[in-house]
PDB file of N, CA and C in Angstrom:
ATOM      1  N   UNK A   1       0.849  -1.169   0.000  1.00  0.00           N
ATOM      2  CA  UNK A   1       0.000   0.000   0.000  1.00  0.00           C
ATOM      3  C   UNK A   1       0.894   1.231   0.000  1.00  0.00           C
ATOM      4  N   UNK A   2       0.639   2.238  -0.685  1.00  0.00           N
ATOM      5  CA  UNK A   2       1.363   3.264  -0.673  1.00  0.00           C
ATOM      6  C   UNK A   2       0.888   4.599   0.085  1.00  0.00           C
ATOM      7  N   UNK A   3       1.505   5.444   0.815  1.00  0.00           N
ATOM      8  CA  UNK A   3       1.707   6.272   1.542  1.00  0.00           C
ATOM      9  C   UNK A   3       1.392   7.082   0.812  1.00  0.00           C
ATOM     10  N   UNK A   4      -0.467   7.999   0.878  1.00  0.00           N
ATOM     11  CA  UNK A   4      -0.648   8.956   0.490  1.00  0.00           C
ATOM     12  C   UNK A   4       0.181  10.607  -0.068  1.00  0.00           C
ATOM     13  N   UNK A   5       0.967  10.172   1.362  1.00  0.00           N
ATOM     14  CA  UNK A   5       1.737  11.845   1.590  1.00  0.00           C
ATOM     15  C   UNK A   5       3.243  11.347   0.656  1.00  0.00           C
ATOM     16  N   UNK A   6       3.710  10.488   1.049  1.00  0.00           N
ATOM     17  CA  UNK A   6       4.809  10.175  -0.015  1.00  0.00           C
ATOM     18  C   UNK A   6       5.468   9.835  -1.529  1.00  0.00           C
ATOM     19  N   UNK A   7       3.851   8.752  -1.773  1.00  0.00           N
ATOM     20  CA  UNK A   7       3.627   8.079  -2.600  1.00  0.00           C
ATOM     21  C   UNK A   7       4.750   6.538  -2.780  1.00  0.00           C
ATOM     22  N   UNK A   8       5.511   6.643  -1.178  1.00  0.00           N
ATOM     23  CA  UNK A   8       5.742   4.979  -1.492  1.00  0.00           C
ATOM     24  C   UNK A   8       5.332   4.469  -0.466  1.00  0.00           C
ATOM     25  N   UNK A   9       5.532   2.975  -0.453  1.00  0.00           N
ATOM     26  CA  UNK A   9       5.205   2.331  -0.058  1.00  0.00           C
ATOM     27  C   UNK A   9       5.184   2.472   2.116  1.00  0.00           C
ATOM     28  N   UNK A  10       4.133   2.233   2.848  1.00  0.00           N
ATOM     29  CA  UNK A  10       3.977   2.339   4.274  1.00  0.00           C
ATOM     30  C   UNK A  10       5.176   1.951   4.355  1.00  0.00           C
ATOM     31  N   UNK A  11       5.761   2.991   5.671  1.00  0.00           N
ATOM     32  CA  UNK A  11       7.164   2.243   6.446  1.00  0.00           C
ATOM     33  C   UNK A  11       5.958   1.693   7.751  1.00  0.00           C
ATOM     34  N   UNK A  12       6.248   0.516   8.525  1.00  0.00           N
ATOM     35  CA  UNK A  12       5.883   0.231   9.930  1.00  0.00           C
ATOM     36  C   UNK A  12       5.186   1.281  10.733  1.00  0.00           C
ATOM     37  N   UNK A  13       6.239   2.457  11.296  1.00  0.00           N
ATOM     38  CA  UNK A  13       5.917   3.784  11.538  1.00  0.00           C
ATOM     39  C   UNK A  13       4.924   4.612  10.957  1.00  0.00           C
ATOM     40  N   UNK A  14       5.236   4.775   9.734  1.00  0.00           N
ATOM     41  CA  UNK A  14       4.077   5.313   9.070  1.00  0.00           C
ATOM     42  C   UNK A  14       3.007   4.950   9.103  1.00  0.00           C
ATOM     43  N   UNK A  15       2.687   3.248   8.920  1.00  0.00           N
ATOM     44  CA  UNK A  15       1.557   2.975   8.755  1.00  0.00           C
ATOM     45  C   UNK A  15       0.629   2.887  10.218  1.00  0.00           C
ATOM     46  N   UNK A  16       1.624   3.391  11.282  1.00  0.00           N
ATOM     47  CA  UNK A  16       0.893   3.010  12.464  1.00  0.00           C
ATOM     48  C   UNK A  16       1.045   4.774  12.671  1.00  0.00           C
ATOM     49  N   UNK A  17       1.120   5.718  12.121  1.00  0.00           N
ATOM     50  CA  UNK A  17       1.002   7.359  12.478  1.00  0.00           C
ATOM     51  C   UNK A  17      -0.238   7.468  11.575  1.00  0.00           C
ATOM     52  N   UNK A  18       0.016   6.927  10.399  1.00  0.00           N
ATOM     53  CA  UNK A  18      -1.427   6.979   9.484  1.00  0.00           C
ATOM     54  C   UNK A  18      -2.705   6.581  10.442  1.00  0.00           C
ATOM     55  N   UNK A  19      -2.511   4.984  10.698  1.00  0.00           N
ATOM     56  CA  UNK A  19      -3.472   4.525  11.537  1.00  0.00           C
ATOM     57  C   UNK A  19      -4.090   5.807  12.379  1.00  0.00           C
ATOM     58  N   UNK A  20      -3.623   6.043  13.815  1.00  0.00           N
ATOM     59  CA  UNK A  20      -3.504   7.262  14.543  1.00  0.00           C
ATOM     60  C   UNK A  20      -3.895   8.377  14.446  1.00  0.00           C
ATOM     61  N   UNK A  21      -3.202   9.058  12.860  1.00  0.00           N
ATOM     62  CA  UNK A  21      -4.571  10.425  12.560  1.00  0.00           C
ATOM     63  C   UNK A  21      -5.126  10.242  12.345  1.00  0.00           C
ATOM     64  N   UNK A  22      -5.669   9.273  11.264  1.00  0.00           N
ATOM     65  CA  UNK A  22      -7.481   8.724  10.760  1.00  0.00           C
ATOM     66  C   UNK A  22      -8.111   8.772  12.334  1.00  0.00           C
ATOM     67  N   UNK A  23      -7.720   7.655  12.899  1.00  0.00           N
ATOM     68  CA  UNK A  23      -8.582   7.404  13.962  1.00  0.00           C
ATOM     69  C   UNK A  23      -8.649   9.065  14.954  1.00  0.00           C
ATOM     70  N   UNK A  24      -7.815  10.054  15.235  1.00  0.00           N
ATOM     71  CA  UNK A  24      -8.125  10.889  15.517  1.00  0.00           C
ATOM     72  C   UNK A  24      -8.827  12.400  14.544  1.00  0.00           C
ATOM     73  N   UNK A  25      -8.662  11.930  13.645  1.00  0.00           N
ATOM     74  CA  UNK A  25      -9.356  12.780  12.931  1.00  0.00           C
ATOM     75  C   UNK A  25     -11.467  12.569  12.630  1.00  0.00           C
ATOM     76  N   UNK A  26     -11.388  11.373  13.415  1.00  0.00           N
ATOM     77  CA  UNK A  26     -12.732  10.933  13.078  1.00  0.00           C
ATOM     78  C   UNK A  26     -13.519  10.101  12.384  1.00  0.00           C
ATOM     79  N   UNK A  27     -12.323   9.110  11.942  1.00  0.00           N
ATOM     80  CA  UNK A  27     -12.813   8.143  11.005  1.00  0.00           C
ATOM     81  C   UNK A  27     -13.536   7.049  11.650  1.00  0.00           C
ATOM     82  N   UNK A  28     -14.593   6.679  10.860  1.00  0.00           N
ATOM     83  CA  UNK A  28     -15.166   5.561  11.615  1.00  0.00           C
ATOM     84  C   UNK A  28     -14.590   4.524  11.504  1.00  0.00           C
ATOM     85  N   UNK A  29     -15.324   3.802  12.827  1.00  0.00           N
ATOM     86  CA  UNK A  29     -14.115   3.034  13.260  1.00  0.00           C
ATOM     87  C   UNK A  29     -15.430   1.700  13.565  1.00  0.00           C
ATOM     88  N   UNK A  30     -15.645   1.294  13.079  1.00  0.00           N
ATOM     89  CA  UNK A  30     -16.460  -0.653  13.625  1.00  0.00           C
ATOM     90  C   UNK A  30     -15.973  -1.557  14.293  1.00  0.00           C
ATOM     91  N   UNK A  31     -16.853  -1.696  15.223  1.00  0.00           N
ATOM     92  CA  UNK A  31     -16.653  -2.936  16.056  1.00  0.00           C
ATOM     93  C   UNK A  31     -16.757  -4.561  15.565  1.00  0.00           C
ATOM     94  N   UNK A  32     -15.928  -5.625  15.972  1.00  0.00           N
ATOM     95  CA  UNK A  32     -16.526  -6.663  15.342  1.00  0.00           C
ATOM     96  C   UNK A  32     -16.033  -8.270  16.262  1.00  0.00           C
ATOM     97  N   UNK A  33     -16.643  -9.040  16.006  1.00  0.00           N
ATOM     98  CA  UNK A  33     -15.489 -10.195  16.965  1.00  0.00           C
ATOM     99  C   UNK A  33     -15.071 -11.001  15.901  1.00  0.00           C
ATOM    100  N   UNK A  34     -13.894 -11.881  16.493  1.00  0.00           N
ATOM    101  CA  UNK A  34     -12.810 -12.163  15.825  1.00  0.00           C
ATOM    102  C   UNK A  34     -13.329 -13.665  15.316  1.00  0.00           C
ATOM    103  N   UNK A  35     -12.828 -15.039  14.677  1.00  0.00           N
ATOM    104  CA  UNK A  35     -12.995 -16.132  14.679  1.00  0.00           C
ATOM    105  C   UNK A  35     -11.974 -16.350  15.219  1.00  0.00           C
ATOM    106  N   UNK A  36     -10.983 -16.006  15.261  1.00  0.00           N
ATOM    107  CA  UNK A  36      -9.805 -16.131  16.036  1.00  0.00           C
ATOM    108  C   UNK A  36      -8.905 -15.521  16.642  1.00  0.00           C
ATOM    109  N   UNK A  37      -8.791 -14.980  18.107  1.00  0.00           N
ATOM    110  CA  UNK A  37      -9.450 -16.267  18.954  1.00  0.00           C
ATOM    111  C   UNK A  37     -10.550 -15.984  18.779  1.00  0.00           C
ATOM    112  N   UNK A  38     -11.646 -17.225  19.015  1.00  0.00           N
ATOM    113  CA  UNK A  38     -12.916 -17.124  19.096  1.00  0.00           C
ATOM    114  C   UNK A  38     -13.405 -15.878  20.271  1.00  0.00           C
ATOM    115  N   UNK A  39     -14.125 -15.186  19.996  1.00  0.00           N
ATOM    116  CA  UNK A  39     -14.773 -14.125  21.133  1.00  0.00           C
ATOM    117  C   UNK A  39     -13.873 -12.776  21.069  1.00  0.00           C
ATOM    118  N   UNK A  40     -12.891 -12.776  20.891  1.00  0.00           N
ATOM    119  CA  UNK A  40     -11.913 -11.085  20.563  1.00  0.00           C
ATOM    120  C   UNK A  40     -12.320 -10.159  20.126  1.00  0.00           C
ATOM    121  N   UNK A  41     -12.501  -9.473  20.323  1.00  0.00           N
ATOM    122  CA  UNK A  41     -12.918  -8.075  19.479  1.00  0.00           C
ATOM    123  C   UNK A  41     -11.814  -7.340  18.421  1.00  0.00           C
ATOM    124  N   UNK A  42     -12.061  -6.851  17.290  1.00  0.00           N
ATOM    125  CA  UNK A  42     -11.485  -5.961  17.020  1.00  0.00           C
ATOM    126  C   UNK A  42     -12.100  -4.828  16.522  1.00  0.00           C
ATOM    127  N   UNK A  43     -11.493  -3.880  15.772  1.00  0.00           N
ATOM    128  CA  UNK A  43     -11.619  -2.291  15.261  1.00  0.00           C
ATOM    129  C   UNK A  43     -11.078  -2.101  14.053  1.00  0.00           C
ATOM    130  N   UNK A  44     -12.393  -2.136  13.345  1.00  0.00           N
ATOM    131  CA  UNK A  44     -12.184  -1.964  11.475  1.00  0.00           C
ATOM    132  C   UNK A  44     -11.899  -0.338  11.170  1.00  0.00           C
ATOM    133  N   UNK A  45     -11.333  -0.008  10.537  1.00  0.00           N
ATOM    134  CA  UNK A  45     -11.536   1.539   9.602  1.00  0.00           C
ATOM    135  C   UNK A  45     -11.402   0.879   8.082  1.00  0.00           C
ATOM    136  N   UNK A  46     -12.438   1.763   7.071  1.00  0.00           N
ATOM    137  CA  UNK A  46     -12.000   1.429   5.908  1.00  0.00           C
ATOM    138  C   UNK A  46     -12.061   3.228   5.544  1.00  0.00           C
ATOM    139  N   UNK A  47     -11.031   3.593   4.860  1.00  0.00           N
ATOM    140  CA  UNK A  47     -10.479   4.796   4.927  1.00  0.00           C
ATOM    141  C   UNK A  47     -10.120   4.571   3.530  1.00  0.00           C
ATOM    142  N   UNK A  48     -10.720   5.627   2.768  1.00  0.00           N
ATOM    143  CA  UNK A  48     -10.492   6.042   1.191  1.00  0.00           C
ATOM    144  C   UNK A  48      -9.306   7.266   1.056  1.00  0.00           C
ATOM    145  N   UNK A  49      -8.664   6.722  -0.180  1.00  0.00           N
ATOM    146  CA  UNK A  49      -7.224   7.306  -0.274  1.00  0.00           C
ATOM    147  C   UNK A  49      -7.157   8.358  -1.406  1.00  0.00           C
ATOM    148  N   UNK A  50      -8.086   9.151  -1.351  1.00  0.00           N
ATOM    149  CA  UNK A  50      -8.205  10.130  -2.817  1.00  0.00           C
ATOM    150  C   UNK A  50      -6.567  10.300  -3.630  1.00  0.00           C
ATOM    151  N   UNK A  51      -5.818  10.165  -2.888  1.00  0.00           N
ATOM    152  CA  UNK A  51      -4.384  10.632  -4.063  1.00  0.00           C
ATOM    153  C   UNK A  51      -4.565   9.306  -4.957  1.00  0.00           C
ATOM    154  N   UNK A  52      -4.427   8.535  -4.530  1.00  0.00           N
ATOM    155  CA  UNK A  52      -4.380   6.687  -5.055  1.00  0.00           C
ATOM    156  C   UNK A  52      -5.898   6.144  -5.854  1.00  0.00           C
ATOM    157  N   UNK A  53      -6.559   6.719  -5.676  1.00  0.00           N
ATOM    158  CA  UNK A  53      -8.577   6.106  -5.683  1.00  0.00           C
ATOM    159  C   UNK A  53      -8.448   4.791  -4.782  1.00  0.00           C
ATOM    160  N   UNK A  54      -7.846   4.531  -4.190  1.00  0.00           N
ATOM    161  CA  UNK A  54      -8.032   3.030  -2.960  1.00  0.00           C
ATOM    162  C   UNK A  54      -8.160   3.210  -1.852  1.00  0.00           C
ATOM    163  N   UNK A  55      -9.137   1.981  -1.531  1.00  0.00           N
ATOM    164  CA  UNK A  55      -9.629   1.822  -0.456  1.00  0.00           C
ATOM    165  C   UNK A  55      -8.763   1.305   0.911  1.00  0.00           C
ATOM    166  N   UNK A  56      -8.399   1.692   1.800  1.00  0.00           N
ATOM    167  CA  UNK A  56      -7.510   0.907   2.727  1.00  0.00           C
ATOM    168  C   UNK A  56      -8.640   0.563   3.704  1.00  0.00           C
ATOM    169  N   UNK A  57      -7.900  -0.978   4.111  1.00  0.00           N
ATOM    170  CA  UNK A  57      -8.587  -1.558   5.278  1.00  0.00           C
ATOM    171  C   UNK A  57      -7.986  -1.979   6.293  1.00  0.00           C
ATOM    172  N   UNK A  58      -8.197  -1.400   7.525  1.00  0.00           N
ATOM    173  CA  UNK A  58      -7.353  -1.347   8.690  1.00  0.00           C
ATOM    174  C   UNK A  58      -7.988  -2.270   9.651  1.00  0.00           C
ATOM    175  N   UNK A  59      -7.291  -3.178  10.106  1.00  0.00           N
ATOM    176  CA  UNK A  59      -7.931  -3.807  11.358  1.00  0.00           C
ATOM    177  C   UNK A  59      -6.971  -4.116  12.443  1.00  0.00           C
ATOM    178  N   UNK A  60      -7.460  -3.882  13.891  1.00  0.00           N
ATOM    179  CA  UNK A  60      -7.050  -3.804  14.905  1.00  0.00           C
ATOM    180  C   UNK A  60      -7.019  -3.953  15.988  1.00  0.00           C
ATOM    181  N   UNK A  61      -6.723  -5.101  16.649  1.00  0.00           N
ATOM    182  CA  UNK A  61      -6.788  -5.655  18.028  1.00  0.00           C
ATOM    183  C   UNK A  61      -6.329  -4.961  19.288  1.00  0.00           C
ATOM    184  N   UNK A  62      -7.330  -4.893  19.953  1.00  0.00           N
ATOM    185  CA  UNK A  62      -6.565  -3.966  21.503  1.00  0.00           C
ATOM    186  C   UNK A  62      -6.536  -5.238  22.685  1.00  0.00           C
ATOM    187  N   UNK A  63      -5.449  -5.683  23.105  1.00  0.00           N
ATOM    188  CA  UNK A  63      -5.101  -6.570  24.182  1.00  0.00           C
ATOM    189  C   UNK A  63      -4.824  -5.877  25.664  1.00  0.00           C
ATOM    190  N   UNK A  64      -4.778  -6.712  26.385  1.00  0.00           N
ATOM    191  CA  UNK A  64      -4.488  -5.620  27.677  1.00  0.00           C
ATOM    192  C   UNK A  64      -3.468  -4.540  27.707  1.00  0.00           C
ATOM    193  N   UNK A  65      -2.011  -4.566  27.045  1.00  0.00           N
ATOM    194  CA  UNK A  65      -0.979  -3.890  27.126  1.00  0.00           C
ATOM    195  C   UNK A  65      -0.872  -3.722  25.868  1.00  0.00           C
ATOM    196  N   UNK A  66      -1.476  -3.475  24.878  1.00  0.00           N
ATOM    197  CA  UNK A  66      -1.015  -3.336  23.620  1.00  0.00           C
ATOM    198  C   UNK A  66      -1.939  -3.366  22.487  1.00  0.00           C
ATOM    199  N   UNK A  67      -1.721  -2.766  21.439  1.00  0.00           N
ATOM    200  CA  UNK A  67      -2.718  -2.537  20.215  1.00  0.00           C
ATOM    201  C   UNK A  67      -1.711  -3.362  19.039  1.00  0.00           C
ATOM    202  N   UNK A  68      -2.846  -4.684  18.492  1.00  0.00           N
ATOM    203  CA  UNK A  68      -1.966  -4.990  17.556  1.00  0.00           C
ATOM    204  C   UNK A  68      -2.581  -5.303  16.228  1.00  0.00           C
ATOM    205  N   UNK A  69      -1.750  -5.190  14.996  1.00  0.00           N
ATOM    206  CA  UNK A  69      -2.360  -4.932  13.881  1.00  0.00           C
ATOM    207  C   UNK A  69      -2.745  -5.897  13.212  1.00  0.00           C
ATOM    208  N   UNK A  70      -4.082  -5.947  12.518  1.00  0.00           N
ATOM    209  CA  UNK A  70      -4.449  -7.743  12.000  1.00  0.00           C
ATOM    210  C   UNK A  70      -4.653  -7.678  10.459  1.00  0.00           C
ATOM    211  N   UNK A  71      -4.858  -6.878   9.839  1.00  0.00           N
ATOM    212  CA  UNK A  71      -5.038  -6.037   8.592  1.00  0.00           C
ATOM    213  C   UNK A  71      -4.281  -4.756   8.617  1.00  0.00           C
ATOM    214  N   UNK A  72      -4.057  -4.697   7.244  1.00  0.00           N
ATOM    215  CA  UNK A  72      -3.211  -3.226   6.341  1.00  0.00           C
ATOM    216  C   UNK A  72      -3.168  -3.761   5.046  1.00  0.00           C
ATOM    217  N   UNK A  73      -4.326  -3.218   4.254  1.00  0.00           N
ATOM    218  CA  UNK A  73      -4.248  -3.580   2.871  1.00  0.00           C
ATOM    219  C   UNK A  73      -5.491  -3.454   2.255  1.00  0.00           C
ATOM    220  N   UNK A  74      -5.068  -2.979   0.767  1.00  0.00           N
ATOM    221  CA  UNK A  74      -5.968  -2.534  -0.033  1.00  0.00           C
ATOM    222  C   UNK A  74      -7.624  -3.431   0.077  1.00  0.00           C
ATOM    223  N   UNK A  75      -8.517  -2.396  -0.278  1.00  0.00           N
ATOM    224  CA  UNK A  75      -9.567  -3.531  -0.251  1.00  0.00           C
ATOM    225  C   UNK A  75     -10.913  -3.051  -1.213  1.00  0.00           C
ATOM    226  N   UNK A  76     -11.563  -3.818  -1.569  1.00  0.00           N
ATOM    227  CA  UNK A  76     -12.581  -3.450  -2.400  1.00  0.00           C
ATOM    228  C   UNK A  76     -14.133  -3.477  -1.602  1.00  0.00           C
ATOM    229  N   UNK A  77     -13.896  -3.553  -0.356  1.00  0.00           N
ATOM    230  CA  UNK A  77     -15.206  -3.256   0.679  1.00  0.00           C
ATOM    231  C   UNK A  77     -15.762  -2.273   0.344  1.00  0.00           C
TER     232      UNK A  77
END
């Protein structure tokens, strides 16, 4: 997936500062549970990329000590 503001490809960092302003800028954000593990929750954004026309799809697990990433990648949702 490529980095709106750059036009290459997400570094790690980036893609978790990207994550971060969407979600503080107001993007919606869906709830959902996991199949695995069975019962988990996570946190969808699907966030449109006007420089690119693509769709990104973000998904995201919050554990007790930590937020971890389960999706990053284009999507046609």
């Amino acid at each position: 997936m490529l980095d709106p503001e750059t036009g290459y490809p997400f570094t790690l960092a980036g893609a978790w500062d990207f994550i971060a302003t969407c979600a503080e800028q107001g993007h919606r954000i869906e709830a959902l549970s996991l199949r695995k593990p069975p019962g988990a929750k996570a946190y969808v954004m699907k966030i449109w990329l006007e420089a690119n026309r693509r769709r990104l799809y973000v998904k995201v697990e919050l554990l007790s000590d930590r937020i971890i990433g389960r999706s990053f990648h284009e999507s046609d949702y």
